[in-house]
N, C-alpha and C. Protein backbone atom coordinates (compact mmCIF):
# COMPACT_ATOMS: atom_id res chain seq x y z
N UNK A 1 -16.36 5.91 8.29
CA UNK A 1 -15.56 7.08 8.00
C UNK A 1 -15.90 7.63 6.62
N UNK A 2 -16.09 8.95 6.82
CA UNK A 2 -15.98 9.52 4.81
C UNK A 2 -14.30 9.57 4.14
N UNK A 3 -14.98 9.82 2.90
CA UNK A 3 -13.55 10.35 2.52
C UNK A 3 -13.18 11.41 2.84
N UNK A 4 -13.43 11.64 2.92
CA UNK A 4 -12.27 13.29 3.84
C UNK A 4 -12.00 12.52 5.16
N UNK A 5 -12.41 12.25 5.95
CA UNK A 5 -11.72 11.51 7.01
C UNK A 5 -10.54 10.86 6.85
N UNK A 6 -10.67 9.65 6.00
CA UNK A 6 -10.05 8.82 5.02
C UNK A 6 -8.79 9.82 4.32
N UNK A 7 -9.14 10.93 4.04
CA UNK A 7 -7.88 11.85 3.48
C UNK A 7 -6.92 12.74 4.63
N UNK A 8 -7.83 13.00 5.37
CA UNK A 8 -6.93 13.80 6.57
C UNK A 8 -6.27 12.70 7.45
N UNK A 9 -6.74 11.66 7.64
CA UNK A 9 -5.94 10.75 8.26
C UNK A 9 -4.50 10.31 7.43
N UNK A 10 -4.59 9.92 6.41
CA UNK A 10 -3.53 9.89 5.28
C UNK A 10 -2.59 11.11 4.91
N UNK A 11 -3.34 12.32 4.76
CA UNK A 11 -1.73 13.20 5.34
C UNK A 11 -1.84 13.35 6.62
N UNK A 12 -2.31 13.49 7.81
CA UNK A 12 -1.55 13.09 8.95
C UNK A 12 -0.64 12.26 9.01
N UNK A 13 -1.28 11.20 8.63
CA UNK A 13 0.12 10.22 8.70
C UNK A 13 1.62 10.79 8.46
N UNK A 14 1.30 11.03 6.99
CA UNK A 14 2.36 11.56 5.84
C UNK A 14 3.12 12.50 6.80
N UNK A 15 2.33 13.64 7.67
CA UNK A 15 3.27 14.43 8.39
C UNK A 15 3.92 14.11 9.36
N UNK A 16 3.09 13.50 10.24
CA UNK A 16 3.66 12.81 11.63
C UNK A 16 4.93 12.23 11.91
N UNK A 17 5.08 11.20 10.85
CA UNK A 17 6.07 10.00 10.59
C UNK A 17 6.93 10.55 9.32
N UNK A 18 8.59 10.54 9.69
CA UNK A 18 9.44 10.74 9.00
C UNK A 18 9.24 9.58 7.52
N UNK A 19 9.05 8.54 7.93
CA UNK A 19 9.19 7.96 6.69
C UNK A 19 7.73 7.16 7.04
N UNK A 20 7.48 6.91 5.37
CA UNK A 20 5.55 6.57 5.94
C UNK A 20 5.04 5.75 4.62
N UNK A 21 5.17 4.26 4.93
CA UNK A 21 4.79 3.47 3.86
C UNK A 21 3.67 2.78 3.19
N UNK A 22 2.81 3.27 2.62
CA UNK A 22 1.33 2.57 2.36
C UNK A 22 1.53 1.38 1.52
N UNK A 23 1.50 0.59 2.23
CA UNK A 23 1.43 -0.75 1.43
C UNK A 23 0.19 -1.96 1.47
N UNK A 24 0.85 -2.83 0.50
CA UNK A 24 -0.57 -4.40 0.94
C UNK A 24 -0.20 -5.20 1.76
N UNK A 25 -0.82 -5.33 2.81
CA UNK A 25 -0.36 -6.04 3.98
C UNK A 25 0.08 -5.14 5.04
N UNK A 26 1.58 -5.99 5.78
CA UNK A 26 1.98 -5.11 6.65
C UNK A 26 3.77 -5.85 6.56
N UNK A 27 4.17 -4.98 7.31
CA UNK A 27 5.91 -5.18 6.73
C UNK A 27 6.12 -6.89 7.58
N UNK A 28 5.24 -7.33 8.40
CA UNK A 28 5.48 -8.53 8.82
C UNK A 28 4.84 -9.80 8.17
N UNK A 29 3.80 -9.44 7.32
CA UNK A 29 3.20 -10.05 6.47
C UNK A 29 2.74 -9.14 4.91
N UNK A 30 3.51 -8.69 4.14
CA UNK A 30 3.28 -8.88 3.15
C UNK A 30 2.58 -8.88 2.08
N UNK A 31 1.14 -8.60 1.69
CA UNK A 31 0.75 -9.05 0.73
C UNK A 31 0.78 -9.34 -1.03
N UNK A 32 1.76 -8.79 -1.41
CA UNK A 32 2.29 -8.62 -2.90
C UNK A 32 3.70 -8.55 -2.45
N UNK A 33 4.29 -9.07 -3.49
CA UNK A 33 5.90 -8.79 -3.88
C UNK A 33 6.36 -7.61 -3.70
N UNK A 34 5.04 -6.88 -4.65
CA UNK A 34 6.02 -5.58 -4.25
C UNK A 34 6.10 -4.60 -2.88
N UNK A 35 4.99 -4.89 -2.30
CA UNK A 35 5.30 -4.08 -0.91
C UNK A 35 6.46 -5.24 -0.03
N UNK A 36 5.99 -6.41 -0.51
CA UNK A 36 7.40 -6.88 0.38
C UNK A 36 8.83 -6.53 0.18
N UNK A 37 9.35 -6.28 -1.34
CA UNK A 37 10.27 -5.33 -1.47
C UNK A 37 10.71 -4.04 -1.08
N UNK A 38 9.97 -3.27 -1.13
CA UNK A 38 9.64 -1.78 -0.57
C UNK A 38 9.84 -1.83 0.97
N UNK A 39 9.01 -2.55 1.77
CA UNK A 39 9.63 -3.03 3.16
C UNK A 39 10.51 -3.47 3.67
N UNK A 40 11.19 -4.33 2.65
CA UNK A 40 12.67 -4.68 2.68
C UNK A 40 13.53 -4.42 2.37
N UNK A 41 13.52 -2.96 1.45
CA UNK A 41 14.49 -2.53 1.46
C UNK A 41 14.74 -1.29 3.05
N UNK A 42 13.57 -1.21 3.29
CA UNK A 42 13.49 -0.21 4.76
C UNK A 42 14.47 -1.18 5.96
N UNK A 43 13.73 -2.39 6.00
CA UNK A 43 14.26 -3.18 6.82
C UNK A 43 15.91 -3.50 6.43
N UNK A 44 16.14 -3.40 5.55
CA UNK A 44 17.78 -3.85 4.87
C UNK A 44 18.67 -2.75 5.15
N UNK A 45 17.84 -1.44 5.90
CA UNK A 45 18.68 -0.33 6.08
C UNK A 45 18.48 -0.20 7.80
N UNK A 46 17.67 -0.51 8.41
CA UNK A 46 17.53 -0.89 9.57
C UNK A 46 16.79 0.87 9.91
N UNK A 47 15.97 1.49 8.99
CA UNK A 47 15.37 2.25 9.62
C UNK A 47 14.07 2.06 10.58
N UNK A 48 13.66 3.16 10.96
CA UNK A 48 12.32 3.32 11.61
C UNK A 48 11.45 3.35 10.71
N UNK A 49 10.54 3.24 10.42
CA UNK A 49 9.25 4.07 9.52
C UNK A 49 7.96 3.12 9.94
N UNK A 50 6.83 4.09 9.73
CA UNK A 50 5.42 3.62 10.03
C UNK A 50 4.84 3.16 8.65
N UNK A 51 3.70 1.98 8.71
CA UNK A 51 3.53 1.57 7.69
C UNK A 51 2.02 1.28 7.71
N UNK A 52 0.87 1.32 6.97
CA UNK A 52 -0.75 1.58 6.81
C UNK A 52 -0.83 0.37 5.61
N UNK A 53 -2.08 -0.60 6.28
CA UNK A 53 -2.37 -1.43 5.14
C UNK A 53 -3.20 -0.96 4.28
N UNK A 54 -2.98 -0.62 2.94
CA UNK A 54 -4.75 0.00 2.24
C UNK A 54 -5.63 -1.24 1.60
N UNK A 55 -5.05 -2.39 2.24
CA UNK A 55 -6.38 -3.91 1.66
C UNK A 55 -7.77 -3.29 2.59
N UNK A 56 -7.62 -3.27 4.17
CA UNK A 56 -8.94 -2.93 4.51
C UNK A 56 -10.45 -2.33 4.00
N UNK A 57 -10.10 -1.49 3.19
CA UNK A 57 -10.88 -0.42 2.96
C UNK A 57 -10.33 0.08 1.23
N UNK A 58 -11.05 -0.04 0.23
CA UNK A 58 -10.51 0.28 -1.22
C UNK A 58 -10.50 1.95 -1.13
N UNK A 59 -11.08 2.51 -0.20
CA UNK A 59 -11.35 4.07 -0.31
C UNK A 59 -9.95 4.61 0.31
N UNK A 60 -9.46 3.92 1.03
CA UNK A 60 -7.78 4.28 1.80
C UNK A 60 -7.18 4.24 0.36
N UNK A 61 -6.39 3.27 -0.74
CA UNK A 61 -6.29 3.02 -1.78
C UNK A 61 -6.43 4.68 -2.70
N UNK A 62 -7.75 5.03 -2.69
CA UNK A 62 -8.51 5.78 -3.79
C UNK A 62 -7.95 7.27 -3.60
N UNK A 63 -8.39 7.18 -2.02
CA UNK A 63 -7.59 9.04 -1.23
C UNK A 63 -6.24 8.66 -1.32
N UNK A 64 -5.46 8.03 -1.25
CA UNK A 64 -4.03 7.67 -1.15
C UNK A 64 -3.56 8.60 -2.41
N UNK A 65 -4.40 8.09 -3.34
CA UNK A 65 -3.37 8.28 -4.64
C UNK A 65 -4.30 9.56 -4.97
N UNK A 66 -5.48 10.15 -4.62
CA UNK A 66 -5.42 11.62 -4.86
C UNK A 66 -4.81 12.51 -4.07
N UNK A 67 -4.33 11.85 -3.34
CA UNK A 67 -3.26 12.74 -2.18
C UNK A 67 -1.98 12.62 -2.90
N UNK A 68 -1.26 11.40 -3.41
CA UNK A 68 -0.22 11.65 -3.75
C UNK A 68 -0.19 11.75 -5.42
N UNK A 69 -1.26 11.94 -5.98
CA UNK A 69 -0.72 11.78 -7.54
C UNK A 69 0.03 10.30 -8.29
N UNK A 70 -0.04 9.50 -7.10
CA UNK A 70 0.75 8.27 -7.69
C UNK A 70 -0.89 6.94 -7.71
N UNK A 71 -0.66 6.17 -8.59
CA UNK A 71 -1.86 5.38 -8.87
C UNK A 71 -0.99 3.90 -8.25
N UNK A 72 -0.08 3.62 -8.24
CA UNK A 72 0.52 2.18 -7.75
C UNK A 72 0.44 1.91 -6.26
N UNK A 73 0.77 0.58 -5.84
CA UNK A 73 1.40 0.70 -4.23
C UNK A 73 2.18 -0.75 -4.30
N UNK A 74 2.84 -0.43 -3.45
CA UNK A 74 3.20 0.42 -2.51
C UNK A 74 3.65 2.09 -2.88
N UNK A 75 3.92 3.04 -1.67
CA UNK A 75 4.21 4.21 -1.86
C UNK A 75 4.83 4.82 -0.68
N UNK A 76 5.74 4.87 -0.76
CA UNK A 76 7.17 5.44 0.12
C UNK A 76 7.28 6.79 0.37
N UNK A 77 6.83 7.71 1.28
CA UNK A 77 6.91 8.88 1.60
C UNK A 77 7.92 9.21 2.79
N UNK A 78 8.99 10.49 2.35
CA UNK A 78 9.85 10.52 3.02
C UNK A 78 9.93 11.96 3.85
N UNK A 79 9.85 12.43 4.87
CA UNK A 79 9.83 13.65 4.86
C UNK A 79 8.51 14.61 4.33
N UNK A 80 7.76 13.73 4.48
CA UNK A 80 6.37 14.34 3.65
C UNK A 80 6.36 14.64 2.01
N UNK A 81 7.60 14.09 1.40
CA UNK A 81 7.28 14.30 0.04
C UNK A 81 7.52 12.62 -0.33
N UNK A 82 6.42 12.39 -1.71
CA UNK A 82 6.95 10.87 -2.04
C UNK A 82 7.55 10.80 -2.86
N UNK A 83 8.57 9.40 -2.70
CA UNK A 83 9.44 8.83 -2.74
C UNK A 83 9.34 8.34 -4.22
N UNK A 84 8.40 7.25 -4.09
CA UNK A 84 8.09 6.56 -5.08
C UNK A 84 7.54 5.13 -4.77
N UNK A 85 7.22 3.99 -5.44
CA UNK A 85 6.66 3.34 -5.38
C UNK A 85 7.90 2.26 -5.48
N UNK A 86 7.77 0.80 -5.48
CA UNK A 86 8.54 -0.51 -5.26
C UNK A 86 10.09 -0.09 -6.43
N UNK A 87 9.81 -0.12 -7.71
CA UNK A 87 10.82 -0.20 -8.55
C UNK A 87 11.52 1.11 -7.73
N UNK A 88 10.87 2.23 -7.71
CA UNK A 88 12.09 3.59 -7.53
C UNK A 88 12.39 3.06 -6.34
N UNK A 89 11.81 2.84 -5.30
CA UNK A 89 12.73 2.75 -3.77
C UNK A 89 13.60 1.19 -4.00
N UNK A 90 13.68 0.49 -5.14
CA UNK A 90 14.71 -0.75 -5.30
C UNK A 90 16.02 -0.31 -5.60
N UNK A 91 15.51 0.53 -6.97
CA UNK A 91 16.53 1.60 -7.67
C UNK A 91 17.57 2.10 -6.68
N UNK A 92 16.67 3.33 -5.56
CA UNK A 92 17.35 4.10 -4.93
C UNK A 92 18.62 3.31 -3.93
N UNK A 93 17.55 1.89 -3.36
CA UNK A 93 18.49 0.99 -2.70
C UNK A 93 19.91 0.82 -2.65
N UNK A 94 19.33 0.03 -4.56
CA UNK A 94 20.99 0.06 -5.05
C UNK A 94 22.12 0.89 -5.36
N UNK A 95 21.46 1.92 -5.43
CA UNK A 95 22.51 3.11 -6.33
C UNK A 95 22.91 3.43 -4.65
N UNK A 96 22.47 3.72 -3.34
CA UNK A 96 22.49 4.05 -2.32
C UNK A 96 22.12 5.52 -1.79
N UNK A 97 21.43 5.69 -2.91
CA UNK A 97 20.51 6.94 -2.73
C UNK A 97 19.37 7.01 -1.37
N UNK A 98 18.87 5.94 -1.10
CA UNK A 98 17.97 5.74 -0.22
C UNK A 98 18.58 5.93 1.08
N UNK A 99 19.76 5.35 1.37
CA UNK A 99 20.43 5.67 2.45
C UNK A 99 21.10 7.25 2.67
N UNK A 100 21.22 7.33 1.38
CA UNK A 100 21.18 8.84 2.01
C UNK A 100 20.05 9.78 2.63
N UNK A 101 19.25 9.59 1.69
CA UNK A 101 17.94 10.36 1.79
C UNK A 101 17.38 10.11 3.02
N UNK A 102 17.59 8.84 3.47
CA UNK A 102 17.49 8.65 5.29
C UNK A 102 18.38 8.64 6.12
N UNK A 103 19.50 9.16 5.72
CA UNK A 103 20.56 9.47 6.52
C UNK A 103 21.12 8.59 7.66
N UNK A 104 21.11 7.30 6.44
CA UNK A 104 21.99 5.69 7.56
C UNK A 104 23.05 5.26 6.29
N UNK A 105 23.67 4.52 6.51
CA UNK A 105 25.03 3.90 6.29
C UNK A 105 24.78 3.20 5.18
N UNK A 106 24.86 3.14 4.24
CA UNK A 106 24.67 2.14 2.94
C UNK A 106 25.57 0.85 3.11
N UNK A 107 24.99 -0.19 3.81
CA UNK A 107 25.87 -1.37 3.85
C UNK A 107 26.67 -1.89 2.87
N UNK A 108 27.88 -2.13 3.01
CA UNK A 108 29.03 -2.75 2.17
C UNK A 108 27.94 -3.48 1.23
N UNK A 109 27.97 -3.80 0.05
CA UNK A 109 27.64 -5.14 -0.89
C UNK A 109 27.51 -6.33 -0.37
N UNK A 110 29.32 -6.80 0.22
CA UNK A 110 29.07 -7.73 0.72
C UNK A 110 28.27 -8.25 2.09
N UNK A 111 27.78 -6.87 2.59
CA UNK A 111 27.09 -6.88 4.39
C UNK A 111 25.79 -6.96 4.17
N UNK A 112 25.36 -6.39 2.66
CA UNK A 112 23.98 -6.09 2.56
C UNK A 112 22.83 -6.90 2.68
N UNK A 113 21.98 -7.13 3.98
CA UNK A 113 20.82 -8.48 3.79
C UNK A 113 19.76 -8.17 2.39
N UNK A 114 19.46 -9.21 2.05
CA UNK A 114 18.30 -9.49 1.33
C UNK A 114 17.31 -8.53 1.85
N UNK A 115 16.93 -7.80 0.65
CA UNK A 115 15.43 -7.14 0.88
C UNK A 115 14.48 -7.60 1.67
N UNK A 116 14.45 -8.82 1.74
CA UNK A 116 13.30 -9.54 2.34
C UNK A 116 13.70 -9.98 3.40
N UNK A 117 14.25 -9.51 4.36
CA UNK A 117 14.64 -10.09 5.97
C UNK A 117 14.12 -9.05 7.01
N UNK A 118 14.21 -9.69 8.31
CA UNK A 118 13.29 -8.85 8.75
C UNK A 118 13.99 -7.63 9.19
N UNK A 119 13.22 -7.11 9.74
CA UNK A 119 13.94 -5.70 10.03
C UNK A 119 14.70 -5.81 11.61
N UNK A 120 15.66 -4.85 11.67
CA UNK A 120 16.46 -4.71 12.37
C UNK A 120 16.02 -3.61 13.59
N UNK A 121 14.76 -3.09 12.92
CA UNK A 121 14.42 -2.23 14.13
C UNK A 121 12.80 -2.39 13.58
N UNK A 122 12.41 -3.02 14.80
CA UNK A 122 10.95 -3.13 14.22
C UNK A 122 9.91 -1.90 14.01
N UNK A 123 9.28 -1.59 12.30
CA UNK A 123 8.39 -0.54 11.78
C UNK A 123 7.39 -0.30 13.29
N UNK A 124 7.33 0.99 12.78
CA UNK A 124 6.22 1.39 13.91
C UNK A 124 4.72 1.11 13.27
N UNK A 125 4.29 0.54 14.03
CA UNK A 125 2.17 0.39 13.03
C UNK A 125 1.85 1.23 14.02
N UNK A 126 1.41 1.31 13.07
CA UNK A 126 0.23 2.52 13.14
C UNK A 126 -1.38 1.73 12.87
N UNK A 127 -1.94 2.12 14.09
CA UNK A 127 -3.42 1.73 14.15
C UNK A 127 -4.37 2.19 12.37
N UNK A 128 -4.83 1.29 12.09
CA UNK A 128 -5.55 1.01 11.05
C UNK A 128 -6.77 1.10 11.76
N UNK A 129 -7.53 2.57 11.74
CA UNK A 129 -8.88 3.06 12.27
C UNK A 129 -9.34 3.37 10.84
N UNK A 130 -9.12 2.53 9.68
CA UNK A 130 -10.09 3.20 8.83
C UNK A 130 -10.73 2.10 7.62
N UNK A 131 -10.92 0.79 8.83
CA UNK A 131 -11.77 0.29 8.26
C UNK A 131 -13.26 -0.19 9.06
C-alpha cells in the first residue's frame, strides 16, 4: 500500500464509524497501558466503537497523526472530530463528559467497572488491510 492509501483508509475509517480508536494492539489485547486505558474507558461505558492496530505497519502511525495533528496514541475520534488521546479520554471519563459526548449513562461511582474490564458490547474490528 502507499501512503495515500494508508491515508484514505484512515479517514474512511474516521468517517464510517461513530467512534474510531487507533490504538497499540487491539481492545482484547492491549499493547501499552495507555491504549488499554483508552479502551477501557469505551468498554466501562459499554459503547460500540471500531478500533485499528497501528503496530503493523509504522506508516499507519505516521498518516495517522498527519491526518489528525496529534503525535501520541492512542487517539479517540468521535463523530469524525478527535477526541484526544489516553489522559484526555481518562479526564473526560471522570468528569463524565465522555458519556455525554456518546450519549450513554455515566455509571453511578459506585457501579462504575474498572477501565480495564472487558467490554460490555464487544468493539467492532475492523480488518487491518494495511499491513
Amino acid at each position: 500500500m502507499t501512503n495515500q492509501e494508508i491515508r484514505t483508509f484512515i479517514e474512511n475509517a474516521v468517517k464510517e464509524n461513530r467512534v474510531m480508536l487507533f490504538m497499540k494492539g487491539t481492545p482484547d489485547q492491549p499493547a501499552c497501558g495507555f491504549s488499554m486505558r483508552a479502551s477501557g474507558a469505551l468498554n466501562a461505558l459499554g459503547v460500540q466503537y471500531a478500533a485499528l492496530d497501528i503496530l503493523p505497519d509504522p506508516r499507519i502511525r505516521e498518516e495517522l497523526s498527519a491526518v489528525s495533528g496529534w503525535p501520541t496514541i492512542p487517539q479517540l475520534f468521535v463523530d469524525g472530530e478527535l477526541v484526544g488521546g489516553s489522559d484526555i479520554v481518562m479526564e473526560m471519563l471522570e468528569s463524565g463528559e465522555l458519556a455525554d459526548l456518546l450519549g450513554v449513562e455515566q455509571p453511578a461511582p459506585s457501579d462504575a467497572p474498572a477501565p480495564e474490564e472487558q467490554p460490555r458490547q464487544a468493539p467492532i474490528g475492523i480488518e487491518n488491510r494495511l499491513s
